[in-house]
N, C-alpha and C. Protein backbone atom coordinates (compact mmCIF):
# COMPACT_ATOMS: atom_id res chain seq x y z
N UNK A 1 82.46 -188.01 -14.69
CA UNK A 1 81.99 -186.67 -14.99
C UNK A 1 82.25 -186.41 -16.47
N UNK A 2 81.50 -185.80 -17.29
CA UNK A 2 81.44 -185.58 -18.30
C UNK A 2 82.52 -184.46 -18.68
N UNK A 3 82.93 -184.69 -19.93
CA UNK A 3 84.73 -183.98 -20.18
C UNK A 3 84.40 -182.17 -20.28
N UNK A 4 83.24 -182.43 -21.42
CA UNK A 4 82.47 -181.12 -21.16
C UNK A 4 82.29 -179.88 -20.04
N UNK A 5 81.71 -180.80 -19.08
CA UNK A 5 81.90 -179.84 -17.48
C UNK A 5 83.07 -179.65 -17.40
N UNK A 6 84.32 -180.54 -16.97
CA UNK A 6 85.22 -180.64 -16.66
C UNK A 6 85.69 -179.44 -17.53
N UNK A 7 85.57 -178.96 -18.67
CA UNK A 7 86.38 -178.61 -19.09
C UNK A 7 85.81 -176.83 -18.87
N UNK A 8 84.88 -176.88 -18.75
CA UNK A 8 83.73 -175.45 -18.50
C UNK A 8 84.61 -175.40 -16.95
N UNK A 9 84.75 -175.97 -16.24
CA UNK A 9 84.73 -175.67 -14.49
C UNK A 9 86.42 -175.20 -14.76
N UNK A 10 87.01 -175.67 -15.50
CA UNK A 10 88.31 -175.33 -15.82
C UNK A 10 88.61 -173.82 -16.31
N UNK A 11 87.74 -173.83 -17.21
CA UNK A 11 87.74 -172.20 -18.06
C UNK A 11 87.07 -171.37 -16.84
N UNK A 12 86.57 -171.65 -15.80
CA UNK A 12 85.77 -170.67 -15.10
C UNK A 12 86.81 -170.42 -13.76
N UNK A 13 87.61 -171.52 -13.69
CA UNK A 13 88.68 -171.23 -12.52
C UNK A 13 89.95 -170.46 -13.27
N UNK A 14 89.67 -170.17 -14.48
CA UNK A 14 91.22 -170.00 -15.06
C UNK A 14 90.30 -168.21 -15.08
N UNK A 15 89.47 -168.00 -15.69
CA UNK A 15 88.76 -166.96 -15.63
C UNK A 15 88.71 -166.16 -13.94
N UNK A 16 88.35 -166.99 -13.19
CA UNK A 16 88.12 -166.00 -11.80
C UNK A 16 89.66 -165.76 -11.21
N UNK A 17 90.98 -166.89 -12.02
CA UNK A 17 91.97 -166.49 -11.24
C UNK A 17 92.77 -165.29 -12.18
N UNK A 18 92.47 -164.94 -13.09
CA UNK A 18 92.64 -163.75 -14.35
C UNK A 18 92.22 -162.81 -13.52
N UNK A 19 90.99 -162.74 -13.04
CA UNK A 19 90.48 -161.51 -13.13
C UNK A 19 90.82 -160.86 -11.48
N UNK A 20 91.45 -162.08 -10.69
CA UNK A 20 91.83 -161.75 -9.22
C UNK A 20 93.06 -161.10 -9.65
N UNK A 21 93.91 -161.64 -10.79
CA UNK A 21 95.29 -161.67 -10.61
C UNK A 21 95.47 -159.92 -11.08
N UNK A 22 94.58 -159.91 -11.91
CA UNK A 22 94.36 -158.32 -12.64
C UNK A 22 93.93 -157.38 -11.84
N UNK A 23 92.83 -157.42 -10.78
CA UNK A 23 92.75 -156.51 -9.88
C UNK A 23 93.95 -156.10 -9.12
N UNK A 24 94.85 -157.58 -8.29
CA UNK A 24 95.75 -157.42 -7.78
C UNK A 24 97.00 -156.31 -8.20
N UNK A 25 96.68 -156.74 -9.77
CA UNK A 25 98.08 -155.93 -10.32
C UNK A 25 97.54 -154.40 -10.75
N UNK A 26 96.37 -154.34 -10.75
CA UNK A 26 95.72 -152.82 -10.87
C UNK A 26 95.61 -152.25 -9.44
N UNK A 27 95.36 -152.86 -8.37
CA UNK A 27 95.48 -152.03 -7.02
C UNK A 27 96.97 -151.65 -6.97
N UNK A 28 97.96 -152.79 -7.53
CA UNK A 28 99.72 -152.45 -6.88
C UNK A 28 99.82 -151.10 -7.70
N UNK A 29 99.58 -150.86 -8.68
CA UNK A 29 99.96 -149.91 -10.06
C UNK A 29 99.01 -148.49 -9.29
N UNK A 30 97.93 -148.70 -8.75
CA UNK A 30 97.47 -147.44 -8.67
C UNK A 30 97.83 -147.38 -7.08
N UNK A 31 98.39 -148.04 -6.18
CA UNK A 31 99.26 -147.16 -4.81
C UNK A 31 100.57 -146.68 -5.04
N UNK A 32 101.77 -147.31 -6.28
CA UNK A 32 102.54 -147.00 -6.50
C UNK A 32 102.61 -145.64 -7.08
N UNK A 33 101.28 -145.07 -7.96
CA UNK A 33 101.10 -143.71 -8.72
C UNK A 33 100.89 -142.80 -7.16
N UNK A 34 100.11 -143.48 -6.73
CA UNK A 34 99.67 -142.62 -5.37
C UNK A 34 101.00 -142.34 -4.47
N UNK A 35 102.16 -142.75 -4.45
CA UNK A 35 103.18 -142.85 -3.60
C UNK A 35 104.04 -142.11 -4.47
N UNK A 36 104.05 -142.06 -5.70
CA UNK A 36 105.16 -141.16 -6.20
C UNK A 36 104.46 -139.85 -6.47
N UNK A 37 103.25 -139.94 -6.68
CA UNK A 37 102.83 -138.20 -6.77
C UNK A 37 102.67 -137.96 -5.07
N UNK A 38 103.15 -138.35 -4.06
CA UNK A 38 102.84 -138.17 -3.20
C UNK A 38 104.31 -137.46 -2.42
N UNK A 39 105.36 -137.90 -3.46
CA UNK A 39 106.34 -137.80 -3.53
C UNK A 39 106.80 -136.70 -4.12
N UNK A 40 106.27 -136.33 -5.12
CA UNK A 40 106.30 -135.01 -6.43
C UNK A 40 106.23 -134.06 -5.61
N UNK A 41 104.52 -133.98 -4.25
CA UNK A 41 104.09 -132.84 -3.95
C UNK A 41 104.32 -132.70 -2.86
N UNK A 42 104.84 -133.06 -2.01
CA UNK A 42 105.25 -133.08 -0.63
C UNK A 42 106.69 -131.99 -0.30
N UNK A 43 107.32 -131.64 -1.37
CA UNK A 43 108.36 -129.94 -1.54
C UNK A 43 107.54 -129.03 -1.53
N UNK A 44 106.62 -129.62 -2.42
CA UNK A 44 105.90 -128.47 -2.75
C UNK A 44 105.08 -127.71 -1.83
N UNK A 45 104.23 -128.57 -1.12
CA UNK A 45 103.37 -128.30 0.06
C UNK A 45 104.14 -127.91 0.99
N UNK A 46 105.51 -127.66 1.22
CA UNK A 46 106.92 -127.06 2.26
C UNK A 46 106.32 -125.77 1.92
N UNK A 47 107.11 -125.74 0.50
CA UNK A 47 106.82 -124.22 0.70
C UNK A 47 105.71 -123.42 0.22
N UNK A 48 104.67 -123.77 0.35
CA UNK A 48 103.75 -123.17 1.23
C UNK A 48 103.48 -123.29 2.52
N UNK A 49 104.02 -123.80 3.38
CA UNK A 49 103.70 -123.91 4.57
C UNK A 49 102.35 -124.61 4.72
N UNK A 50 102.26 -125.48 3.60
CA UNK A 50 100.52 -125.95 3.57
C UNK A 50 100.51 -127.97 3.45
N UNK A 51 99.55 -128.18 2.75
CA UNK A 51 99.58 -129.45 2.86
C UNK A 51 99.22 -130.22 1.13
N UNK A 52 99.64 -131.46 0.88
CA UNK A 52 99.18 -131.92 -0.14
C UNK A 52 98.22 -132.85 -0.27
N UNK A 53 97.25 -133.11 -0.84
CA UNK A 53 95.80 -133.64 -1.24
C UNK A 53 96.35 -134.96 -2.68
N UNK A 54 96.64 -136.19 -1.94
CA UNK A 54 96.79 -136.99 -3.19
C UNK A 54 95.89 -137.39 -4.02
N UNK A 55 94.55 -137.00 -3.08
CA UNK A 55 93.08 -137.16 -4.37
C UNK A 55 93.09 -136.54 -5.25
N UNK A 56 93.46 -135.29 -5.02
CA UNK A 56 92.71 -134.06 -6.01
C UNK A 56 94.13 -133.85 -6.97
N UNK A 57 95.31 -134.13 -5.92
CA UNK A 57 96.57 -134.09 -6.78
C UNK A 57 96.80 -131.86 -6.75
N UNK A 58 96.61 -132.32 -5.71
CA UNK A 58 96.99 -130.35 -5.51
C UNK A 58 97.75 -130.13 -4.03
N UNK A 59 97.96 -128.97 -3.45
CA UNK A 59 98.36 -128.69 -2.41
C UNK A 59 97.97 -127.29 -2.38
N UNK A 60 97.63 -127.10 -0.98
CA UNK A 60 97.58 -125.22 -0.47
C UNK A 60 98.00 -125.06 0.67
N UNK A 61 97.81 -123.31 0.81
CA UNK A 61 99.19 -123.27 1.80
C UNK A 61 98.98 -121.52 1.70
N UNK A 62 99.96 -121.02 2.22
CA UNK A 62 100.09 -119.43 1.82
C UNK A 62 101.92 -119.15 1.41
N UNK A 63 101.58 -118.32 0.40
CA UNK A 63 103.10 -118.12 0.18
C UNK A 63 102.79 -115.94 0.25
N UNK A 64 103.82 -115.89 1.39
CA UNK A 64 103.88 -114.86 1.62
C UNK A 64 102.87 -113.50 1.67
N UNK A 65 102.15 -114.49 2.64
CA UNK A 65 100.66 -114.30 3.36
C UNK A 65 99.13 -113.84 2.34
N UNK A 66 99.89 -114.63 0.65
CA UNK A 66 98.71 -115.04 0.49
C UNK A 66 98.09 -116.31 0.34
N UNK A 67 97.13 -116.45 0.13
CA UNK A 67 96.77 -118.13 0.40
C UNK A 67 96.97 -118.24 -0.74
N UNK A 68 97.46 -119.95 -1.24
CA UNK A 68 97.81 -120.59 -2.59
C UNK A 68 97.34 -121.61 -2.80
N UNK A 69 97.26 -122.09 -3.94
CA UNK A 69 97.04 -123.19 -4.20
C UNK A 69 97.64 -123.96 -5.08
N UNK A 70 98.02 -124.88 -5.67
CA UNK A 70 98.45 -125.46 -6.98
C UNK A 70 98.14 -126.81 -7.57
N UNK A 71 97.20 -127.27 -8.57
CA UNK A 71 96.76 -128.64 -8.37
C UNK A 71 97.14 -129.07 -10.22
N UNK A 72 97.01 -130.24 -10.23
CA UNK A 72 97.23 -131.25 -11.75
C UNK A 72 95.43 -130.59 -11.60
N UNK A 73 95.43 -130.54 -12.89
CA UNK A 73 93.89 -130.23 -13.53
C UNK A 73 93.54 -130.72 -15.12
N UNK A 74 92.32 -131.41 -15.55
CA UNK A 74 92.01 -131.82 -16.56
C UNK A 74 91.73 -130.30 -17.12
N UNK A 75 92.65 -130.34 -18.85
CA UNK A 75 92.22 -129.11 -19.58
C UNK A 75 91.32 -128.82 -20.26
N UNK A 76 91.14 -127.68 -20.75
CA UNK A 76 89.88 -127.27 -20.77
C UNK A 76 89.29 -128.52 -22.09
N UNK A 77 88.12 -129.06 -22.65
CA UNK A 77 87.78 -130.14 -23.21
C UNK A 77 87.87 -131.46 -22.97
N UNK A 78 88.65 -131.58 -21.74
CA UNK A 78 89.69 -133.14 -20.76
C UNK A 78 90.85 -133.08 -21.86
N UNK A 79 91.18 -132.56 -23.09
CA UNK A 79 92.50 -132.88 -23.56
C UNK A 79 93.42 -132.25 -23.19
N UNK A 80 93.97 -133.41 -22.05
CA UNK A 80 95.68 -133.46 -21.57
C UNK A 80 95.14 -132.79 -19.70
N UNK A 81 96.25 -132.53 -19.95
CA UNK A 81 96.74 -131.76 -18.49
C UNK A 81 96.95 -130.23 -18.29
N UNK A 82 96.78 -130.09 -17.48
CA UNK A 82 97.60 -128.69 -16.83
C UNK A 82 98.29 -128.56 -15.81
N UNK A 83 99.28 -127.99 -15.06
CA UNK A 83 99.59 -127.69 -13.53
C UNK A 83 99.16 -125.93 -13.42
N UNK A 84 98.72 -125.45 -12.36
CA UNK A 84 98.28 -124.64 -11.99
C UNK A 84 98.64 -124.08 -10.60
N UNK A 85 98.95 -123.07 -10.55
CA UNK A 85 98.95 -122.24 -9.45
C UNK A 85 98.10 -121.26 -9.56
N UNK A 86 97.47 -121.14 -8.63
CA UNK A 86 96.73 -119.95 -7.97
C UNK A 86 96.87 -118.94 -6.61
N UNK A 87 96.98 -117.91 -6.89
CA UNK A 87 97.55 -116.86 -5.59
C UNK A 87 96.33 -115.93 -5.21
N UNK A 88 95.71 -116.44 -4.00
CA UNK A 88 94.44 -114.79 -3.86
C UNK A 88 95.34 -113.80 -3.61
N UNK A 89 94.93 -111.97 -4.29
CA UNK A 89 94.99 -111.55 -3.92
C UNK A 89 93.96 -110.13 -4.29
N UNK A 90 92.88 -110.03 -3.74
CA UNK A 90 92.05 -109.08 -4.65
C UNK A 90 91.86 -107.71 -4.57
N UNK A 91 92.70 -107.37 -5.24
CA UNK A 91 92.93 -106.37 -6.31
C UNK A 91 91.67 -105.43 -6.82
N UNK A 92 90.49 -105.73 -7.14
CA UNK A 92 89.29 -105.48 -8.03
C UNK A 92 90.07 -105.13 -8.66
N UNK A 93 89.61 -104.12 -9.63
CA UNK A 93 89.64 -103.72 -10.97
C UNK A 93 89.06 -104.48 -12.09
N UNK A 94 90.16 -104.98 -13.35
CA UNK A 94 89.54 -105.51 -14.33
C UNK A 94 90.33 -106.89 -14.59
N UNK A 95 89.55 -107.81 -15.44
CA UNK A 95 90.34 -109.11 -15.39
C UNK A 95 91.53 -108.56 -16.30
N UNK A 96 92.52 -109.89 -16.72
CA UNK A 96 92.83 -109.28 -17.83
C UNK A 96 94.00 -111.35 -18.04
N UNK A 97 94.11 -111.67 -19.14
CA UNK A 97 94.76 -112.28 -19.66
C UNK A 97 96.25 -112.24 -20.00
N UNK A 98 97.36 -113.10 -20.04
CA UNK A 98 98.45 -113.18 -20.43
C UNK A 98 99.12 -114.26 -21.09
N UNK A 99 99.36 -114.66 -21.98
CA UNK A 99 99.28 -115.87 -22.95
C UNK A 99 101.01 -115.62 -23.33
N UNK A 100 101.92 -116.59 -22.85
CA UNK A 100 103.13 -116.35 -23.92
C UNK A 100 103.30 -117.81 -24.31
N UNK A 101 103.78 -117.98 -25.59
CA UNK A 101 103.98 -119.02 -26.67
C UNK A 101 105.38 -119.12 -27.02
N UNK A 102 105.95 -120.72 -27.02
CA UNK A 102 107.57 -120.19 -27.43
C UNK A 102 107.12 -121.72 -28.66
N UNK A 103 107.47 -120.93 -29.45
CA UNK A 103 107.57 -122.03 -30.64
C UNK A 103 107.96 -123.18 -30.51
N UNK A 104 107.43 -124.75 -31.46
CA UNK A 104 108.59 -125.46 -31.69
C UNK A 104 110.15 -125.70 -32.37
N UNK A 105 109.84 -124.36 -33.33
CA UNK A 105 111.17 -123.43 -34.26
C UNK A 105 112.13 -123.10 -33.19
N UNK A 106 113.12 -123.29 -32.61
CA UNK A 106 113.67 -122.37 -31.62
C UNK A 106 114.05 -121.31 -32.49
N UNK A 107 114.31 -121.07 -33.31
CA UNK A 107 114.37 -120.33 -34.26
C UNK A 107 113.50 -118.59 -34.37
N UNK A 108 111.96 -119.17 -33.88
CA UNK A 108 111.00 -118.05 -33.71
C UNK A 108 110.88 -117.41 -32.76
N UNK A 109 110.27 -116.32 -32.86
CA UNK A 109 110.18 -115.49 -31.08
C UNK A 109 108.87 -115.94 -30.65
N UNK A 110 109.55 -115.88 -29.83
CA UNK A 110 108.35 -116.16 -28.49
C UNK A 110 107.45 -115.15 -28.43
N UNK A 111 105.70 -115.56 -28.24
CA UNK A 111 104.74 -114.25 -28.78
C UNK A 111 104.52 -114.32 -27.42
N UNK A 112 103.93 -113.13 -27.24
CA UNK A 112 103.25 -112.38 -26.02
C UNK A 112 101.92 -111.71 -26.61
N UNK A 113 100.70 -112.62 -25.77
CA UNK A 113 99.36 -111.84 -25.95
C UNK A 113 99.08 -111.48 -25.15
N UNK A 114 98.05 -110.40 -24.73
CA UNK A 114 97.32 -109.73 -24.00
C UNK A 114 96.46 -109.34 -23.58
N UNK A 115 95.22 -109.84 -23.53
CA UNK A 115 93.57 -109.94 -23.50
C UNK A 115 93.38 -108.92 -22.29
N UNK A 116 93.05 -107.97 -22.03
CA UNK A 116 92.38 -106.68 -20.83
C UNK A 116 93.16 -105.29 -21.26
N UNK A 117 93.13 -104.55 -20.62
CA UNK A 117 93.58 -103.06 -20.04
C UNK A 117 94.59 -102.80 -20.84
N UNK A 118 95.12 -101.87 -21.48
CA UNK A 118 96.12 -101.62 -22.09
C UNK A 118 97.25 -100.74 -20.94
N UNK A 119 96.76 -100.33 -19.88
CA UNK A 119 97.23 -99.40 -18.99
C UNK A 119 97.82 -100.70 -18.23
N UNK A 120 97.03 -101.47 -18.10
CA UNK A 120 97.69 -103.03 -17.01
C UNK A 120 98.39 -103.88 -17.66
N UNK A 121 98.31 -103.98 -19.15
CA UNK A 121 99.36 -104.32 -19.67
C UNK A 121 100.74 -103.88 -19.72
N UNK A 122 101.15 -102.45 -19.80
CA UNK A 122 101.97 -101.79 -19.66
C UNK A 122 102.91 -101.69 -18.69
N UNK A 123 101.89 -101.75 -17.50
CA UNK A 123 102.73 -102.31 -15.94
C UNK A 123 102.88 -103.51 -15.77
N UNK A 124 102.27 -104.29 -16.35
CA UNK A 124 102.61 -105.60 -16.45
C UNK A 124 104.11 -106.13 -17.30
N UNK A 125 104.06 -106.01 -18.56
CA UNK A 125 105.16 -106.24 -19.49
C UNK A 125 106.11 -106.51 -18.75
N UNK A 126 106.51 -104.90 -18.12
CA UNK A 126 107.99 -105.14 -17.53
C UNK A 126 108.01 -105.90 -16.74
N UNK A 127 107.70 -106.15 -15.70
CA UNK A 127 107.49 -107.25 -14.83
C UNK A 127 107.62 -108.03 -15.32
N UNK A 128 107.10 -109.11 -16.00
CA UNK A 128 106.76 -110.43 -16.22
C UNK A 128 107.44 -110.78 -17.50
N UNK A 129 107.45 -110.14 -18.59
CA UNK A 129 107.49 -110.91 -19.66
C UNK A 129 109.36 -112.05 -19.83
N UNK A 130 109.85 -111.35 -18.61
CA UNK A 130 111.38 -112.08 -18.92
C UNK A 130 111.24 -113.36 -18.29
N UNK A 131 110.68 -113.08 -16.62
CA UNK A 131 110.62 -114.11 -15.81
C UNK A 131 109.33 -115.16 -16.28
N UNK A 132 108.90 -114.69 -17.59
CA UNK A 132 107.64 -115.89 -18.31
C UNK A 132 109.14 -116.97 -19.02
N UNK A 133 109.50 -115.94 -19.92
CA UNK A 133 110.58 -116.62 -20.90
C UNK A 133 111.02 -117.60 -20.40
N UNK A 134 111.61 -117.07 -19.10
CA UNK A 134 112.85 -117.65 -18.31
C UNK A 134 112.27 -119.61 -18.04
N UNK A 135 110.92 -119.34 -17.69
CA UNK A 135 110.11 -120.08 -17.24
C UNK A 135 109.57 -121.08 -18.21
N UNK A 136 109.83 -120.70 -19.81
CA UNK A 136 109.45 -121.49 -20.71
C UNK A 136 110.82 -121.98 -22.02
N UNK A 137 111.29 -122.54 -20.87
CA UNK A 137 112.94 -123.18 -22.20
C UNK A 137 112.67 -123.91 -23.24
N UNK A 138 111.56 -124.55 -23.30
CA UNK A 138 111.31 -125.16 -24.37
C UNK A 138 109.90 -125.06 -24.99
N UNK A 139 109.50 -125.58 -25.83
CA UNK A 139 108.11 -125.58 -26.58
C UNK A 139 107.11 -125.24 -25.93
N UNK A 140 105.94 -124.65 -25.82
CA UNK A 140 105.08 -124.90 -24.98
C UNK A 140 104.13 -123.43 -24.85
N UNK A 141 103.57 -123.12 -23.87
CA UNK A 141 103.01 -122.12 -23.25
C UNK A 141 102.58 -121.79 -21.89
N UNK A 142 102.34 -120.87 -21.46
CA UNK A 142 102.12 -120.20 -20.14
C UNK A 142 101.13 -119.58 -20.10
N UNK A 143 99.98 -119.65 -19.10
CA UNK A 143 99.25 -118.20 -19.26
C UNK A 143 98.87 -118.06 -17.91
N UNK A 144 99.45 -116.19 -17.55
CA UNK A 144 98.88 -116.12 -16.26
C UNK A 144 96.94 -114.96 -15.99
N UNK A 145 96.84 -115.12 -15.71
CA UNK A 145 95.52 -114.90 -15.83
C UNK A 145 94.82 -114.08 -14.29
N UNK A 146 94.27 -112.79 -14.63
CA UNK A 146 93.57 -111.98 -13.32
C UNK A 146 91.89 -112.50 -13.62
N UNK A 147 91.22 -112.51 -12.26
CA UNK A 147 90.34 -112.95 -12.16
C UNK A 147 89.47 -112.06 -11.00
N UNK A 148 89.00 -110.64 -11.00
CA UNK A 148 88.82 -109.52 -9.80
C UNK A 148 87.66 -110.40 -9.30
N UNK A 149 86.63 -111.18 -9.86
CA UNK A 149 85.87 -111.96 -9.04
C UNK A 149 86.27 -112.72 -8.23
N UNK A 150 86.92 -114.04 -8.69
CA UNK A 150 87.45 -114.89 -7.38
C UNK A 150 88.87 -114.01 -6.66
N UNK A 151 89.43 -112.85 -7.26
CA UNK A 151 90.75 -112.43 -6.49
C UNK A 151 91.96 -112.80 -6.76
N UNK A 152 91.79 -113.70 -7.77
CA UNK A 152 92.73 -115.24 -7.94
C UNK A 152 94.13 -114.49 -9.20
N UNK A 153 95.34 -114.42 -9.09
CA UNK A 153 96.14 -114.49 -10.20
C UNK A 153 95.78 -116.20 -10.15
N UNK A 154 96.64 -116.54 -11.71
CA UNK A 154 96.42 -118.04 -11.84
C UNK A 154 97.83 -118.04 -13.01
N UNK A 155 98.38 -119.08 -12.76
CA UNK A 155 99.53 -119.65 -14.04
C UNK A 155 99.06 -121.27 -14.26
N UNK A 156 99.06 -121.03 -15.69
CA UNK A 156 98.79 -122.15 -16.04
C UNK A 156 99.48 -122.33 -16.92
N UNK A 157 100.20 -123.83 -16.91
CA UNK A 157 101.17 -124.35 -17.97
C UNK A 157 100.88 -126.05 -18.81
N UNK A 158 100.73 -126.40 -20.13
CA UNK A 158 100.50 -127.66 -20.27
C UNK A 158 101.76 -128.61 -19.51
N UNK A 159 100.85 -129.90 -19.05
CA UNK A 159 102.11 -131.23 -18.85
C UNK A 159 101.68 -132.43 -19.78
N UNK A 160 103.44 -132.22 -19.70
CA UNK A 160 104.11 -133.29 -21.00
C UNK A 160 103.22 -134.71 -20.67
N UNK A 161 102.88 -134.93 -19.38
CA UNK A 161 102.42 -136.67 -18.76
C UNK A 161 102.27 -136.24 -17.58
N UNK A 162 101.46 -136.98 -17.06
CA UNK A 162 100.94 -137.31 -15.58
C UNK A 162 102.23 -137.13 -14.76
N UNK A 163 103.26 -137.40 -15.09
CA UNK A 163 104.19 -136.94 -13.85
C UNK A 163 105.16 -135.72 -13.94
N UNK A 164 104.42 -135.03 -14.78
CA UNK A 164 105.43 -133.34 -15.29
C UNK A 164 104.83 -132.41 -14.37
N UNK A 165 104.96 -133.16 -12.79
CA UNK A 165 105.07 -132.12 -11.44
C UNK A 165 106.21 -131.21 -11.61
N UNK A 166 106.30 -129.92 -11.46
CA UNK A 166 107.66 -129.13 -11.40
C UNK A 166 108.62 -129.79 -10.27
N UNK A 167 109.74 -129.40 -10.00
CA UNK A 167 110.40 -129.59 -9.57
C UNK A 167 110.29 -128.64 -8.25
N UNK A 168 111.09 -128.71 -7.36
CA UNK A 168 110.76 -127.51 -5.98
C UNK A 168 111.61 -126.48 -6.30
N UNK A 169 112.63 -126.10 -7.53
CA UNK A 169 112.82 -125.25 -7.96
C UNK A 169 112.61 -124.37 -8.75
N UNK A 170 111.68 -124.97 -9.68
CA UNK A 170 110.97 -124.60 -10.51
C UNK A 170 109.32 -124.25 -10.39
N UNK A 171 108.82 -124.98 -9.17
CA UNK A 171 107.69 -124.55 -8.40
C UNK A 171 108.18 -122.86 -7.43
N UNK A 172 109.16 -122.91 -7.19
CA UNK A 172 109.92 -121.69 -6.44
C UNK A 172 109.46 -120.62 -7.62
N UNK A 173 109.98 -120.82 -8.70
CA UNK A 173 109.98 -120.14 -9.81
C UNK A 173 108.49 -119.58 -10.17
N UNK A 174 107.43 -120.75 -10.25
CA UNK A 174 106.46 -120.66 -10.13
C UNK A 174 105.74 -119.55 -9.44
N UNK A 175 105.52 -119.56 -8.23
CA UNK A 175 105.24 -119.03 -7.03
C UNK A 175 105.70 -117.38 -7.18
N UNK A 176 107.13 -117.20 -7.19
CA UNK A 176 107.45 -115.79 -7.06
C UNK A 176 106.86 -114.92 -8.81
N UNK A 177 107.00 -116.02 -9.45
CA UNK A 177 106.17 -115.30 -10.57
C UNK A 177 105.10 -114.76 -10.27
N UNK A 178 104.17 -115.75 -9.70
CA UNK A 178 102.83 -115.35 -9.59
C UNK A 178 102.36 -114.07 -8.44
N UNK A 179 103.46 -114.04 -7.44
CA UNK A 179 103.12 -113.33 -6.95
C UNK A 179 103.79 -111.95 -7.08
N UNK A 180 105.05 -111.63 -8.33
CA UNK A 180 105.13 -110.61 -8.86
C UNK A 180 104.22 -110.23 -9.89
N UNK A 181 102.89 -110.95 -10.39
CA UNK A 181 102.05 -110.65 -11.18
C UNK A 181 101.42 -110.29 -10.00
N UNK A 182 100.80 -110.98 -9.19
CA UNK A 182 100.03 -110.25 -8.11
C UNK A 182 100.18 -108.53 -7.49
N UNK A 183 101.81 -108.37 -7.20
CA UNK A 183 102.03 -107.12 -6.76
C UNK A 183 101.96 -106.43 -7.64
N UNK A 184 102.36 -106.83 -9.36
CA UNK A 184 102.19 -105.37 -10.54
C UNK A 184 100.56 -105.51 -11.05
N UNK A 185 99.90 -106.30 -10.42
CA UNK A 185 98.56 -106.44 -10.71
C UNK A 185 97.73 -105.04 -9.74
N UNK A 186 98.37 -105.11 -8.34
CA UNK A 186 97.59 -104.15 -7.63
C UNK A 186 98.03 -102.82 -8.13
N UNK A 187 99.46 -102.55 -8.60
CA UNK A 187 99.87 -101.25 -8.73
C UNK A 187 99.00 -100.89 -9.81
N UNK A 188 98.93 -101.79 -11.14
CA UNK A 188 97.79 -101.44 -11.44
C UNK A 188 96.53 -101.13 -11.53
N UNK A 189 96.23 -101.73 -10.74
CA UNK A 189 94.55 -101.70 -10.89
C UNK A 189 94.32 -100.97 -9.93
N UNK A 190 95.19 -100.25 -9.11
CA UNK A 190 95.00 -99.28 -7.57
C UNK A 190 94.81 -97.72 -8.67
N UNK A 191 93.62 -96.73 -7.54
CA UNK A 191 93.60 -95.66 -8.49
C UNK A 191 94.87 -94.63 -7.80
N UNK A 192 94.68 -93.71 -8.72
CA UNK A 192 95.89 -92.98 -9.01
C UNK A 192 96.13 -92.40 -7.39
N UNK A 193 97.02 -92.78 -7.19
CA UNK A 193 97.49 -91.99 -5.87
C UNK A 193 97.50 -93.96 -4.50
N UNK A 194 96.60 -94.60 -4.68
CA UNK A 194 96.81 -95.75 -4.03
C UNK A 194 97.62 -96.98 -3.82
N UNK A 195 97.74 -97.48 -3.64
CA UNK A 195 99.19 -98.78 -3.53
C UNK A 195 98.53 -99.56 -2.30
């Protein structure tokens, strides 16, 4: 047999066993991701009394009979991440925005913006703006967000990497935030005399 072949049939067995050996090690790598975020969200889905989705990388559920949700989400442009919670509870009225920023200076204060209602801001502030702080120890941002169309409060926070799932104490944290934005959301937006 000519050295030529020989040496082609060689490069083509060394080639098909590369490319077996690489799938192999790309299927182990992506059940192991699947088993530890499976791992991340499985507290989490407790307390809601709900379940976790390793496709979508979310879980829902109801936390204190409203329905929830919370999922990993590509941000807005696909750059990076987010984690998200969402709480129905509808309210109507008007949307309205909440943005707080804590510097990389620890040095600087932490800003608080406000996009809607100046009247729902007001009832809002007190509420929220400590248990935001509390919620942001280091660099970063928060924003919780009304939505009277879908019903939805929403918190949204950047993650550091694919595995900056909160913790089930810090998802705790999560949760009662959102749904003390929810309750100073209705006092607001309820007319005068309603609750």
């Amino acid at each position: 047999m000519n050295a030529y072949i020989v040496f082609g049939l060689v490069m083509i067995v060394i080639v098909v066993v590369s490319l077996v050996a690489s799938g192999m090690l790309a299927a182990s790598f992506n059940e192991r991701a699947k088993a530890d975020l499976g791992r991340a969200l499985a507290p989490l889905a407790e307390q809601v009394d709900g379940t976790a989705d390793i496709e979508t990388a979310s879980i829902s559920g109801q936390y204190r009979g409203h329905i929830t949700t919370a999922a990993m989400i590509s941000a807005p442009g696909g750059m990076g991440r987010q984690f998200e919670v969402k709480l129905v509870d509808g309210a109507g009225g008007k949307p309205w925005t909440h943005l707080t920023t804590r510097p990389k200076d620890d040095n600087g204060p932490i800003d608080h913006q406000f996009d809607g209602d100046t009247g729902i801001e007001a009832e809002l502030a007190v509420l929220l703006r400590g248990p935001i702080e509390e919620l942001l120890p280091y660099p970063g941002w928060f924003q919780l967000r009304y939505d009277p169309v879908t019903g939805e409060v929403r918190l949204s926070r950047t993650m550091q990497s694919r595995k900056d799932i909160p913790s089930p104490e810090r998802f705790a944290a999560y949760l009662e935030t959102v749904h003390t934005a929810a309750v100073a959301n209705r006092a607001a937006q309820a007319p005068d005399g309603d609750t």
